[in-house]
PDB file of N, CA and C in Angstrom:
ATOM      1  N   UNK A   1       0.844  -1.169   0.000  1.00  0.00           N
ATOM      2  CA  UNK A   1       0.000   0.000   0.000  1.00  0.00           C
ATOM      3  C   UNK A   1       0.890   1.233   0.000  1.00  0.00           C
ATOM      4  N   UNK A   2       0.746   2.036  -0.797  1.00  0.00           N
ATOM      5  CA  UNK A   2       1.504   3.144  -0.965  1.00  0.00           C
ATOM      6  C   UNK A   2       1.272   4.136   0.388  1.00  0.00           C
ATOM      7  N   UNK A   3       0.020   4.096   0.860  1.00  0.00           N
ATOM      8  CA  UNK A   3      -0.095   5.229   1.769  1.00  0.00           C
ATOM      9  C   UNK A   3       0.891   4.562   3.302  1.00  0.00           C
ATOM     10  N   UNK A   4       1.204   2.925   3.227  1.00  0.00           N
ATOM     11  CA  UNK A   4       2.355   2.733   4.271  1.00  0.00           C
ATOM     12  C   UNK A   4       3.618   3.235   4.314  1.00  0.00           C
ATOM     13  N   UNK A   5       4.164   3.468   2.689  1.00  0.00           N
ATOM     14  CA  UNK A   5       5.321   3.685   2.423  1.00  0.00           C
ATOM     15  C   UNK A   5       5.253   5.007   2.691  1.00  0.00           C
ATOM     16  N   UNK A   6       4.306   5.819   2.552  1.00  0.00           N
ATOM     17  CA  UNK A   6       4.101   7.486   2.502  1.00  0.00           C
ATOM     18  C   UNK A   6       4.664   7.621   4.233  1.00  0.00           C
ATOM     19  N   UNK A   7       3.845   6.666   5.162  1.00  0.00           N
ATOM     20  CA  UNK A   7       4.144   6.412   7.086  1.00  0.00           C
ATOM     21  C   UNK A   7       5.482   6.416   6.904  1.00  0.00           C
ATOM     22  N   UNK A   8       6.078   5.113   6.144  1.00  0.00           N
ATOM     23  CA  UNK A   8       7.410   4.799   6.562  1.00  0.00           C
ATOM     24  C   UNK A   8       8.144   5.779   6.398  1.00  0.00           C
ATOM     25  N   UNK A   9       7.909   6.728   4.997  1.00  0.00           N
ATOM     26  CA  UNK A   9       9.173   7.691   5.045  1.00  0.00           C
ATOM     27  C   UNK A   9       9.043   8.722   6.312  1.00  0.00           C
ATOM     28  N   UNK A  10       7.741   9.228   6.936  1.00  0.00           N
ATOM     29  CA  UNK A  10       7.483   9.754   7.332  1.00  0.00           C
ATOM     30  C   UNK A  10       8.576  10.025   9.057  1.00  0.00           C
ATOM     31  N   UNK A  11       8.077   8.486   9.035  1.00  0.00           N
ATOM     32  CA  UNK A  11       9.022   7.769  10.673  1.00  0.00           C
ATOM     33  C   UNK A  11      10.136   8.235  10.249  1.00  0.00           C
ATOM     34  N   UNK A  12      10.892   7.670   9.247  1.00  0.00           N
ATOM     35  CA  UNK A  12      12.536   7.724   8.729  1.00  0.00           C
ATOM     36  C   UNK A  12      12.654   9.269   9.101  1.00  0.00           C
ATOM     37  N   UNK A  13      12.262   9.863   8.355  1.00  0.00           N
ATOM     38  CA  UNK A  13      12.759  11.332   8.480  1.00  0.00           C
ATOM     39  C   UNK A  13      12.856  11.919   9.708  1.00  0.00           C
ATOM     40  N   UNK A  14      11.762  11.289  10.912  1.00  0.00           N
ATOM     41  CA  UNK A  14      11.678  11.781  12.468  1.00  0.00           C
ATOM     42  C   UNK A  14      12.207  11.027  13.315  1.00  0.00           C
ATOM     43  N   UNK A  15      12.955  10.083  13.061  1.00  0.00           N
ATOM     44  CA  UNK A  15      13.523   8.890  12.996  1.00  0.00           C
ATOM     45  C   UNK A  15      14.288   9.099  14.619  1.00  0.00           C
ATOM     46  N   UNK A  16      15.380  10.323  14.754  1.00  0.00           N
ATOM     47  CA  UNK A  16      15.859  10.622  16.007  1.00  0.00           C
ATOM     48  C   UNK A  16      15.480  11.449  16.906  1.00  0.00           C
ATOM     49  N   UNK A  17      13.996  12.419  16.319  1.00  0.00           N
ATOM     50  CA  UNK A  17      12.998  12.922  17.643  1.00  0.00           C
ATOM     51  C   UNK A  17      12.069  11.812  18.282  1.00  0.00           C
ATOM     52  N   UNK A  18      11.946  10.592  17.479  1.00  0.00           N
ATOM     53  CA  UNK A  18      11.109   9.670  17.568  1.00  0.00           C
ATOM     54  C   UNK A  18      11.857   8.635  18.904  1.00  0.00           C
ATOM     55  N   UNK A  19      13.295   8.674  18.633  1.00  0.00           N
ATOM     56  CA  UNK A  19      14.409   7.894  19.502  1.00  0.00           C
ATOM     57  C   UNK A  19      13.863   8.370  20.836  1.00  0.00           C
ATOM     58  N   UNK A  20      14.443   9.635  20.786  1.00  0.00           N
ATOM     59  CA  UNK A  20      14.456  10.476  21.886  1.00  0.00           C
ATOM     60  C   UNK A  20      13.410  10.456  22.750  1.00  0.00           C
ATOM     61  N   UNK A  21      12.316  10.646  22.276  1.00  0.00           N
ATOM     62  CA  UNK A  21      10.927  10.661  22.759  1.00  0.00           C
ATOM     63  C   UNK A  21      10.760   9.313  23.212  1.00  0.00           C
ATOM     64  N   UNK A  22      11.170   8.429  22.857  1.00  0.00           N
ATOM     65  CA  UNK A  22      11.136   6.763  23.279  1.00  0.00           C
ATOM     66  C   UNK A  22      11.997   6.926  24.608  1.00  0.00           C
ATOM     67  N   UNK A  23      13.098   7.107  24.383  1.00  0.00           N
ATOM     68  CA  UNK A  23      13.961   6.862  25.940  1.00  0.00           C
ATOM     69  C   UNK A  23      13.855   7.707  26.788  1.00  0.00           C
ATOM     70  N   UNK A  24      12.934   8.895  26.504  1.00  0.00           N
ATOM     71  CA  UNK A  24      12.439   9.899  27.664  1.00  0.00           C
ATOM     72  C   UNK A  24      11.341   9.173  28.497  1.00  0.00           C
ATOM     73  N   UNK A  25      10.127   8.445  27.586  1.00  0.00           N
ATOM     74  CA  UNK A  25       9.307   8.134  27.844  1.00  0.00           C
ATOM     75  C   UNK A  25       9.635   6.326  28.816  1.00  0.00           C
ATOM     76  N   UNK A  26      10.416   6.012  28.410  1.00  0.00           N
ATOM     77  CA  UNK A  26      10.930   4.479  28.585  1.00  0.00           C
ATOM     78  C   UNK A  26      10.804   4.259  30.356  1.00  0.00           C
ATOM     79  N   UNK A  27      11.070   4.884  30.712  1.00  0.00           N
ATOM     80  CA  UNK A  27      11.444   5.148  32.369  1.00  0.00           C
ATOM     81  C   UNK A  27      10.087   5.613  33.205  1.00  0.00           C
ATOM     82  N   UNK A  28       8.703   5.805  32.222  1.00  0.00           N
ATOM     83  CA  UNK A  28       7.983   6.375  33.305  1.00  0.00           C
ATOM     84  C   UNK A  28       6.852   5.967  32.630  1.00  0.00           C
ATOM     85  N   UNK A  29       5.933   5.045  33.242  1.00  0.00           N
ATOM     86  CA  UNK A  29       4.599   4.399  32.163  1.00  0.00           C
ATOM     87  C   UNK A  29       3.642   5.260  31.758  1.00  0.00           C
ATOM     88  N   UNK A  30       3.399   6.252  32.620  1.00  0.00           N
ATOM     89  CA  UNK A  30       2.816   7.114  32.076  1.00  0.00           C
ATOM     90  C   UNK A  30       2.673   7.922  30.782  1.00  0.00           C
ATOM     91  N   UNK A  31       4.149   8.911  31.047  1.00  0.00           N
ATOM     92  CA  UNK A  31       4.494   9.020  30.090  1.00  0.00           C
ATOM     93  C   UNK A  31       4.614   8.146  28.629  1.00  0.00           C
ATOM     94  N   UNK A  32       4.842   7.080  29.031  1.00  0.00           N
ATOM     95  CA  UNK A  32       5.065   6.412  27.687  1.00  0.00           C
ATOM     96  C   UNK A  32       3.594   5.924  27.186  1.00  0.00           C
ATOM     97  N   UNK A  33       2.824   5.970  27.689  1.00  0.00           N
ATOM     98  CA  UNK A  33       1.249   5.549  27.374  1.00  0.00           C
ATOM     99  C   UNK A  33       0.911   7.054  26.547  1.00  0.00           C
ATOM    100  N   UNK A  34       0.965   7.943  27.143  1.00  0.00           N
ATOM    101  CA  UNK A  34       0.877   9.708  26.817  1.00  0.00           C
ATOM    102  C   UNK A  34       1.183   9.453  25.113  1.00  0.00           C
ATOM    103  N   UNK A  35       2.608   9.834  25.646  1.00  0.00           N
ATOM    104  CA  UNK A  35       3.613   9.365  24.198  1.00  0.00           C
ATOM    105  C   UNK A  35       3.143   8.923  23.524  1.00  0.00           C
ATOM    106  N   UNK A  36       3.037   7.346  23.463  1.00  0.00           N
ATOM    107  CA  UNK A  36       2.767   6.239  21.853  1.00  0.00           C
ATOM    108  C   UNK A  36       1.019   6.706  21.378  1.00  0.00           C
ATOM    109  N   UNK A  37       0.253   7.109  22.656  1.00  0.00           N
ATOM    110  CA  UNK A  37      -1.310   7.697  22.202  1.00  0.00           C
ATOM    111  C   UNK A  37      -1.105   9.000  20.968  1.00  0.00           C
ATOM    112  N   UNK A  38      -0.002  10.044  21.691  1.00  0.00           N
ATOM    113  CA  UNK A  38      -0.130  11.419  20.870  1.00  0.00           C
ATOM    114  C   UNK A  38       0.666  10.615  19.089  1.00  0.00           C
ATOM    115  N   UNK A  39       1.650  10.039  19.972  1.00  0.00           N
ATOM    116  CA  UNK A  39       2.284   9.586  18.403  1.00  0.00           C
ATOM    117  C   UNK A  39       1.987   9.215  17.046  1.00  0.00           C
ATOM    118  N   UNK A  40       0.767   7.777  17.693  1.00  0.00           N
ATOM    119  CA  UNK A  40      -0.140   7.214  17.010  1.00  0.00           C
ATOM    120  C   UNK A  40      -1.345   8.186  16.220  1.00  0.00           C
ATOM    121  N   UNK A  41      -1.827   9.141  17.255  1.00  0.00           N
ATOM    122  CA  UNK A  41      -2.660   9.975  16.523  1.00  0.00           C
ATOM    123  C   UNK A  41      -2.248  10.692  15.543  1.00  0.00           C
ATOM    124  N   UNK A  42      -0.594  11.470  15.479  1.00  0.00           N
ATOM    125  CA  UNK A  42      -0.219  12.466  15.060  1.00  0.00           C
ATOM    126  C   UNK A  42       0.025  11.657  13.868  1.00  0.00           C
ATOM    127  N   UNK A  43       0.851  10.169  13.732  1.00  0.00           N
ATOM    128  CA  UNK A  43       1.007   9.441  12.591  1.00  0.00           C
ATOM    129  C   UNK A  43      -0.594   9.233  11.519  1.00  0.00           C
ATOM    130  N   UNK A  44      -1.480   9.013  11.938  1.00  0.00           N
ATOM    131  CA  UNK A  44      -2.427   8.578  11.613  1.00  0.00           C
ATOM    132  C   UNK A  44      -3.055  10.012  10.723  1.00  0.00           C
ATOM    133  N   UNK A  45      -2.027  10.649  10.742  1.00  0.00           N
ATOM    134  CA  UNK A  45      -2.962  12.165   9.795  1.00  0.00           C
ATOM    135  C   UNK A  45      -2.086  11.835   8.336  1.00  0.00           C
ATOM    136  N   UNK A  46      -1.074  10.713   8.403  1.00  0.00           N
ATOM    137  CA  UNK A  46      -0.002  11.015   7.138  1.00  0.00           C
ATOM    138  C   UNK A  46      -1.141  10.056   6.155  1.00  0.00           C
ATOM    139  N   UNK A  47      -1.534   8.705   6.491  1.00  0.00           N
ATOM    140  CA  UNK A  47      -2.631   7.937   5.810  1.00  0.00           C
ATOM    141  C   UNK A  47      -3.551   8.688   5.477  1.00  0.00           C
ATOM    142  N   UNK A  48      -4.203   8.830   6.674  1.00  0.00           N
ATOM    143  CA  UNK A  48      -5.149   9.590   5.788  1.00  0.00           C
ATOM    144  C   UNK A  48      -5.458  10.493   5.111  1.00  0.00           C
ATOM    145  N   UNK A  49      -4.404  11.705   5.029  1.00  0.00           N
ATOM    146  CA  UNK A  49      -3.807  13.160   4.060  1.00  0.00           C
ATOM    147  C   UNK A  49      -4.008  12.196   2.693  1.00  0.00           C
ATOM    148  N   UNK A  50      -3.060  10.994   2.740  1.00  0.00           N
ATOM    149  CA  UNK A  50      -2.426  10.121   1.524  1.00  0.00           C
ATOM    150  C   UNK A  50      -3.870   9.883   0.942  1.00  0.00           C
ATOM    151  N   UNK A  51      -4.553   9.140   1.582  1.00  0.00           N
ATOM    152  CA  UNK A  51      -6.114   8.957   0.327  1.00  0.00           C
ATOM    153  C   UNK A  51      -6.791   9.662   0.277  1.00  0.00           C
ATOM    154  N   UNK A  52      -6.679  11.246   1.198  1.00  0.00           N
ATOM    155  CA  UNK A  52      -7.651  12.129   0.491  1.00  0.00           C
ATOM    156  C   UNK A  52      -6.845  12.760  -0.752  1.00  0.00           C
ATOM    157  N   UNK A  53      -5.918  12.680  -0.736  1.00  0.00           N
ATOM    158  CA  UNK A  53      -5.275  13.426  -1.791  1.00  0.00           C
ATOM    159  C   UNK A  53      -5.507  12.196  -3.079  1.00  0.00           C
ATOM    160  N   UNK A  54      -5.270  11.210  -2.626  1.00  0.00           N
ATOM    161  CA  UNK A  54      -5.792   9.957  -3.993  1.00  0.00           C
ATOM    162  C   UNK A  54      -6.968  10.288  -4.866  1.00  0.00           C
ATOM    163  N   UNK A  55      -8.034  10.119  -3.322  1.00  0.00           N
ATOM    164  CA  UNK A  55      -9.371  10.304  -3.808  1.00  0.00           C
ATOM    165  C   UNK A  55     -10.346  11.517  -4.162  1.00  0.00           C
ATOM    166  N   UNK A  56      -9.158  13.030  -4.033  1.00  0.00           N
ATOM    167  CA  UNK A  56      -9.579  13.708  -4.393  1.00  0.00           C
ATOM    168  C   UNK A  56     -10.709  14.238  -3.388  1.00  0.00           C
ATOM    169  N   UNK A  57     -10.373  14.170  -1.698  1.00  0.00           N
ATOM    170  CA  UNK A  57     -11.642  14.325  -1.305  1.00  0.00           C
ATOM    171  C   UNK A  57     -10.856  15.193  -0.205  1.00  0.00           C
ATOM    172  N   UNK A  58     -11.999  15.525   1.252  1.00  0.00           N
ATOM    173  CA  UNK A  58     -11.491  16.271   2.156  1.00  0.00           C
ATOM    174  C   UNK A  58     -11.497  14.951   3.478  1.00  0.00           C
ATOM    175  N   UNK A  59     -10.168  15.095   4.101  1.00  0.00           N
ATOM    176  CA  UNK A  59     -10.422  13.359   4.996  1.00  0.00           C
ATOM    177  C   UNK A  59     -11.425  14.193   6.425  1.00  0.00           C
ATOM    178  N   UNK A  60     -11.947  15.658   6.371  1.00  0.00           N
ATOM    179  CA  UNK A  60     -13.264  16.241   7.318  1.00  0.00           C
ATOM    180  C   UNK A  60     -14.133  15.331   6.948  1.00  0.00           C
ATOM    181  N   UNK A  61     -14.535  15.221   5.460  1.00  0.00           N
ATOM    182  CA  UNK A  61     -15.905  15.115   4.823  1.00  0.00           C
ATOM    183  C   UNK A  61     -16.559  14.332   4.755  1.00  0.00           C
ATOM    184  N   UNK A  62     -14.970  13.095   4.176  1.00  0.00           N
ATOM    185  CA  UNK A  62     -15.167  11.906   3.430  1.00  0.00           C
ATOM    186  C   UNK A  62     -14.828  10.388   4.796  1.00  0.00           C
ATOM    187  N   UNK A  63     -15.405   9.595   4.548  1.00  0.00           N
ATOM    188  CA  UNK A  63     -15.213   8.562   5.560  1.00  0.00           C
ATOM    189  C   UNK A  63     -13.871   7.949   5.022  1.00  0.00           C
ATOM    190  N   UNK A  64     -13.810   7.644   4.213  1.00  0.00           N
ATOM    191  CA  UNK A  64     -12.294   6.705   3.591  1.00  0.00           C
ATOM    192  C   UNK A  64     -11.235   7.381   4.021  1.00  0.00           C
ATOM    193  N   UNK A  65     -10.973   8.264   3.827  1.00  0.00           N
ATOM    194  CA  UNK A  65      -8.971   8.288   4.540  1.00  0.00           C
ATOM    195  C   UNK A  65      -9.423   7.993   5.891  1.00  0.00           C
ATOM    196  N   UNK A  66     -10.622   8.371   6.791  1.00  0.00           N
ATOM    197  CA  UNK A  66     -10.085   7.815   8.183  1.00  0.00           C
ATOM    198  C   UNK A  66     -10.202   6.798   8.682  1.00  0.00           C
ATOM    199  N   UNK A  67     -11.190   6.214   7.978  1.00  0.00           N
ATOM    200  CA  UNK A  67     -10.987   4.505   7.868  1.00  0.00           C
ATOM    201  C   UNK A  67      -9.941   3.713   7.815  1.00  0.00           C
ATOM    202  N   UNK A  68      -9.743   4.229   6.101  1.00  0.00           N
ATOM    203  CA  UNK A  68      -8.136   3.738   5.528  1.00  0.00           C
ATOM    204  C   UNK A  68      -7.017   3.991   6.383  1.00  0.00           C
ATOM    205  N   UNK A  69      -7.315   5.240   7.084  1.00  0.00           N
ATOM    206  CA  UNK A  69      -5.795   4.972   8.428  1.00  0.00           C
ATOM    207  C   UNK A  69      -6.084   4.316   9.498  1.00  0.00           C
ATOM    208  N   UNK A  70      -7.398   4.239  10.089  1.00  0.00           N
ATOM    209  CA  UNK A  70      -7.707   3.626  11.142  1.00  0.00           C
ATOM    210  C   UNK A  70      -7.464   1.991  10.877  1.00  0.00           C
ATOM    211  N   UNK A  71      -7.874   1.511  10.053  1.00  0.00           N
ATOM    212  CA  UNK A  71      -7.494   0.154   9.196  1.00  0.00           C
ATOM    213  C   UNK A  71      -5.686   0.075   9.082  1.00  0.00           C
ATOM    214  N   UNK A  72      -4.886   0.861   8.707  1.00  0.00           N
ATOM    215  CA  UNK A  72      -3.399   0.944   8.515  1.00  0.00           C
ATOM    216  C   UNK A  72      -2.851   1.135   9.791  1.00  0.00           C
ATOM    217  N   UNK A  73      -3.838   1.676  10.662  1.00  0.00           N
ATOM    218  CA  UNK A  73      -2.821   2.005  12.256  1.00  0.00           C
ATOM    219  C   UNK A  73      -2.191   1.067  12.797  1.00  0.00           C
ATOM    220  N   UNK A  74      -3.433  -0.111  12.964  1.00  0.00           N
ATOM    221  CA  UNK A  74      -2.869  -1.355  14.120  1.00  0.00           C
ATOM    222  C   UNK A  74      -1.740  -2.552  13.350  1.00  0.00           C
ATOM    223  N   UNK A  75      -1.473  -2.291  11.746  1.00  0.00           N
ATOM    224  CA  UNK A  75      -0.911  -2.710  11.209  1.00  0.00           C
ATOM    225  C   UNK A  75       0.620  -2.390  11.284  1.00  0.00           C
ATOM    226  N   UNK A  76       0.694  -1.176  10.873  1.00  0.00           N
ATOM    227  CA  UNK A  76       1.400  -0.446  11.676  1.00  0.00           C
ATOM    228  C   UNK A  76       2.341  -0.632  12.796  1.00  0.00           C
ATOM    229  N   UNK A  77       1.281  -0.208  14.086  1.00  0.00           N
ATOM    230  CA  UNK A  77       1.980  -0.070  15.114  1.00  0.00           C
ATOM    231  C   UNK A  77       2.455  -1.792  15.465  1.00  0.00           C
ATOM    232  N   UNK A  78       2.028  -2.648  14.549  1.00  0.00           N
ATOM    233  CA  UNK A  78       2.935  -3.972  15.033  1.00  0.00           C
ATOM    234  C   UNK A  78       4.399  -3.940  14.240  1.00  0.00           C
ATOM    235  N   UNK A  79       4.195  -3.821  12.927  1.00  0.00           N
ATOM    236  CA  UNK A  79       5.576  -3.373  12.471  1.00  0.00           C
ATOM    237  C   UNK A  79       6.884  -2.434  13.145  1.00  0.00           C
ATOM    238  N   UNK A  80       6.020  -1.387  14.028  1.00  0.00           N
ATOM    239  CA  UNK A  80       6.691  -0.783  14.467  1.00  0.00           C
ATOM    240  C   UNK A  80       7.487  -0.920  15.741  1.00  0.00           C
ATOM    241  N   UNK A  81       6.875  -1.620  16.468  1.00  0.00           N
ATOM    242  CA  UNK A  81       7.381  -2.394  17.272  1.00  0.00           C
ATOM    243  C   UNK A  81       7.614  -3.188  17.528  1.00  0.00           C
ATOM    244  N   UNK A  82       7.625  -4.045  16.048  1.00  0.00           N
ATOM    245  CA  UNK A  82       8.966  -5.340  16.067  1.00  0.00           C
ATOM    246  C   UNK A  82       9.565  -4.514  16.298  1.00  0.00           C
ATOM    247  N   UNK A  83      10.033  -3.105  14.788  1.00  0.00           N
ATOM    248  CA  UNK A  83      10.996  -2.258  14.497  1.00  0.00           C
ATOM    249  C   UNK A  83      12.222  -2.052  15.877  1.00  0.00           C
ATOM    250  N   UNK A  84      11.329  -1.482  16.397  1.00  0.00           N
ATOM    251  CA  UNK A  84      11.687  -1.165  17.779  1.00  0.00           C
ATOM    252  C   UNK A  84      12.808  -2.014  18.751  1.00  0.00           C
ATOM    253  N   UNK A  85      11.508  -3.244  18.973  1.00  0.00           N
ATOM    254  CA  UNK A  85      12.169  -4.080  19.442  1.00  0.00           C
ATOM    255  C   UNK A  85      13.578  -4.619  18.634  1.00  0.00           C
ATOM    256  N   UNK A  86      13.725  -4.363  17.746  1.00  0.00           N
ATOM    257  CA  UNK A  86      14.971  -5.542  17.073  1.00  0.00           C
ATOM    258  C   UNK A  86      16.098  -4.072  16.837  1.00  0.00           C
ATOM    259  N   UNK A  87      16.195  -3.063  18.100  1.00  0.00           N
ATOM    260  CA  UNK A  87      17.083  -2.292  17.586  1.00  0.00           C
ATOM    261  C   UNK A  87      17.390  -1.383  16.328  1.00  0.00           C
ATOM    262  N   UNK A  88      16.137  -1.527  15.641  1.00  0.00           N
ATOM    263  CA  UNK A  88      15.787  -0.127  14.671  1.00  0.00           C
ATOM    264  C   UNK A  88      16.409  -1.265  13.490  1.00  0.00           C
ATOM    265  N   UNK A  89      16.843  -2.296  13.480  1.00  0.00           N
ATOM    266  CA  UNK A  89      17.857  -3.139  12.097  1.00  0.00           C
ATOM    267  C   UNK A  89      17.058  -2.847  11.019  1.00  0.00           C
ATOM    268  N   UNK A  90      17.324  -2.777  10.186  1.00  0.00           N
ATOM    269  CA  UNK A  90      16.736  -2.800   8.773  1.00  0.00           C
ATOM    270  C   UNK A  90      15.532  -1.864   8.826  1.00  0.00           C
ATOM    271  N   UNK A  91      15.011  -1.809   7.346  1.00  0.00           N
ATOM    272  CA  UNK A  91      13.999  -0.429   7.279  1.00  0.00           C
ATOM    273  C   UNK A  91      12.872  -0.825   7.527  1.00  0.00           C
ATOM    274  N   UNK A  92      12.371   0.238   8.263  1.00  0.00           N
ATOM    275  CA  UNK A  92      10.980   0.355   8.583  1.00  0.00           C
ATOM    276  C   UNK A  92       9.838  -0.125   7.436  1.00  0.00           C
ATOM    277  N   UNK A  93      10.044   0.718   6.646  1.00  0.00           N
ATOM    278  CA  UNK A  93       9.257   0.243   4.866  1.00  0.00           C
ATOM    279  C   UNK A  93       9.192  -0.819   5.021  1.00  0.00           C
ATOM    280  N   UNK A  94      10.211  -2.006   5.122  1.00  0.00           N
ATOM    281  CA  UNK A  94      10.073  -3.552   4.572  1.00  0.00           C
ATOM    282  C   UNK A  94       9.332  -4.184   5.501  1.00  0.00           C
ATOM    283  N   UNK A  95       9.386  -3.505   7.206  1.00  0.00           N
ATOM    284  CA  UNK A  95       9.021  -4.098   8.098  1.00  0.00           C
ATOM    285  C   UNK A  95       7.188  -3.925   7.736  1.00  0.00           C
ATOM    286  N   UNK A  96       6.909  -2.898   7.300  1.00  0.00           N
ATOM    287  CA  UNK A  96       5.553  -2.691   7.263  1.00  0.00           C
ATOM    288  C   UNK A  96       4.404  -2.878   6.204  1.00  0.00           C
ATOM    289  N   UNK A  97       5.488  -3.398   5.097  1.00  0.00           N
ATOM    290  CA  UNK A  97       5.337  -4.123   4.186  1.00  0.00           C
ATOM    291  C   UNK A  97       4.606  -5.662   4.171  1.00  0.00           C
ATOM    292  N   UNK A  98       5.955  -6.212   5.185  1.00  0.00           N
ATOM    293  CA  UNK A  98       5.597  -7.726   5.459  1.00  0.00           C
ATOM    294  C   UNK A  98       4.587  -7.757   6.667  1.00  0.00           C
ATOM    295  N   UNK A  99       4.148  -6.707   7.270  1.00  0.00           N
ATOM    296  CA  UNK A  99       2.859  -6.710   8.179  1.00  0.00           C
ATOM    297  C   UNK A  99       1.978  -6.547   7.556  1.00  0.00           C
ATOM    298  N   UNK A 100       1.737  -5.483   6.483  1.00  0.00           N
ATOM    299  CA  UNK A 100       0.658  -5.723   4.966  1.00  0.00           C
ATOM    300  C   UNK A 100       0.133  -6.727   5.155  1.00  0.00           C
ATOM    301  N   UNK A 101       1.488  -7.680   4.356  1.00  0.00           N
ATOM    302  CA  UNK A 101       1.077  -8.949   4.031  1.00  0.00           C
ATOM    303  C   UNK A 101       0.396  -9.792   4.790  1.00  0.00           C
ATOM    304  N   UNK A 102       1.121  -9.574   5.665  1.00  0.00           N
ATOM    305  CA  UNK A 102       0.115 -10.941   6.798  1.00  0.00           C
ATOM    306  C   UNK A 102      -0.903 -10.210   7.189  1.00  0.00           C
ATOM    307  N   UNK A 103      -1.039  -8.981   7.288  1.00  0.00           N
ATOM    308  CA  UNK A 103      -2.733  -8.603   7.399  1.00  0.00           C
ATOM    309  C   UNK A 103      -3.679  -9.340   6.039  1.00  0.00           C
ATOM    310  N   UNK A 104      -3.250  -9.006   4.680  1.00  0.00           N
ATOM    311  CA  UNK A 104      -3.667  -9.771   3.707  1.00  0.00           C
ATOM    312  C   UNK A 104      -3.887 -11.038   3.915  1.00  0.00           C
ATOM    313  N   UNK A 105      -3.278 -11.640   3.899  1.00  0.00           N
ATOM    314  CA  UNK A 105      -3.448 -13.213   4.188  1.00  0.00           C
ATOM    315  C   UNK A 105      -4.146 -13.514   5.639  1.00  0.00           C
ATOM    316  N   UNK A 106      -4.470 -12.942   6.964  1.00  0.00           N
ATOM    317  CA  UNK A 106      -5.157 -13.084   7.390  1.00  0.00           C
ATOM    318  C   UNK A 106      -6.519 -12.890   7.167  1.00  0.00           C
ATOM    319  N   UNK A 107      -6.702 -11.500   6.366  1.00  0.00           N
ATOM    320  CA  UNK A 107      -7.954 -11.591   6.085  1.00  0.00           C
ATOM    321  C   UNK A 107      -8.762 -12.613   4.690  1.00  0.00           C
ATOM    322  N   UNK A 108      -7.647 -12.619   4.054  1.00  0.00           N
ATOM    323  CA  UNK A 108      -8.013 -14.288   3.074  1.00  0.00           C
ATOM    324  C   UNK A 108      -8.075 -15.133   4.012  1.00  0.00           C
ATOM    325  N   UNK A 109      -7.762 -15.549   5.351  1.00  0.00           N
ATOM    326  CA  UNK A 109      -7.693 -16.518   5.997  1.00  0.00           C
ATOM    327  C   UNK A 109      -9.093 -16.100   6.882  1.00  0.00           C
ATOM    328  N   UNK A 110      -9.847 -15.308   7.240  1.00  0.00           N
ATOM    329  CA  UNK A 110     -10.909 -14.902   7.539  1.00  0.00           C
ATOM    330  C   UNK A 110     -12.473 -15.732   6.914  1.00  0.00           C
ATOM    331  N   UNK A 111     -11.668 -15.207   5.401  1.00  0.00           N
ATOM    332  CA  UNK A 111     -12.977 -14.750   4.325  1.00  0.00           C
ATOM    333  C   UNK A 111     -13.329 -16.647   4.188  1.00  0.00           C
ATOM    334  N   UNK A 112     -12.538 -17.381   3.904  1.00  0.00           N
ATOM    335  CA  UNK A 112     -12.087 -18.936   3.874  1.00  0.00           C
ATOM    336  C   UNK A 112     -13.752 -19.514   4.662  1.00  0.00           C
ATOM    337  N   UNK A 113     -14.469 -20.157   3.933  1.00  0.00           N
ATOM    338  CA  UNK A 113     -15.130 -20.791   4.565  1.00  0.00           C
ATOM    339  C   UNK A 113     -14.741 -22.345   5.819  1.00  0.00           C
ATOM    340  N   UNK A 114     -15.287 -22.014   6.545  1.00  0.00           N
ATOM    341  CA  UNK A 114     -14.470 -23.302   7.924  1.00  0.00           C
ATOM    342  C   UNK A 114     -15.003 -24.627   7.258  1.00  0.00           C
ATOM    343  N   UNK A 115     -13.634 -25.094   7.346  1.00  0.00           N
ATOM    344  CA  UNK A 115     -13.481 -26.461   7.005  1.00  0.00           C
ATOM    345  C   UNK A 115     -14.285 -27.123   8.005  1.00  0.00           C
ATOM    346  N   UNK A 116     -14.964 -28.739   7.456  1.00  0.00           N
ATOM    347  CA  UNK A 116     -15.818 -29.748   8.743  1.00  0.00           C
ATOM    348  C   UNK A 116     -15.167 -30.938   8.109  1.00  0.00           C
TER     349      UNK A 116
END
């Protein structure tokens, strides 16, 4: 999905206010609940900017970009905290890529009528 890659560059570029804000927050639960809430929200405007600008619409007006990010968030924030967890290694993009995917294939694995 292009509007992930639009997130990923997004992270990359904030990449060491994003650090920072992590190991401020790391030490105090509060804070870090505060934190990943404002984060998550503040991320969640780059998706949905991305399909109103696709669809040519206003994401006030129109239900789809906030869907479409609300749908991309929790996808997301698992990629991101493998990311996290594994010491920032390799790019974010690929990480959120291959969370795509297995969102895809879970929901083919959804749609699947149950075997008897």
């Amino acid at each position: 999905m292009a509007a992930a890659a639009v997130l990923a560059d997004d992270i990359a570029a904030r990449r060491d206010d994003i650090q920072l804000r992590s190991r401020i927050a790391a030490g105090n639960p509060a804070v870090r609940a505060y934190e990943r809430t404002m984060l998550e929200a503040d991320l969640a405007e780059t998706p949905a900017g991305f399909v109103a600008d696709r669809l040519g619409v206003s994401a006030g007006a129109d239900p789809r970009p906030p869907v479409s990010a609300a749908l991309l968030m929790p996808t997301f924030r698992i990629a991101f905290h493998l990311w996290l967890d594994s010491g920032q290694k390799g790019q974010l993009r690929q990480g959120i890529q291959r969370a795509l995917g297995a969102a895809g294939e879970a929901t083919d694995t959804l749609r699947r009528p149950a075997s008897r």
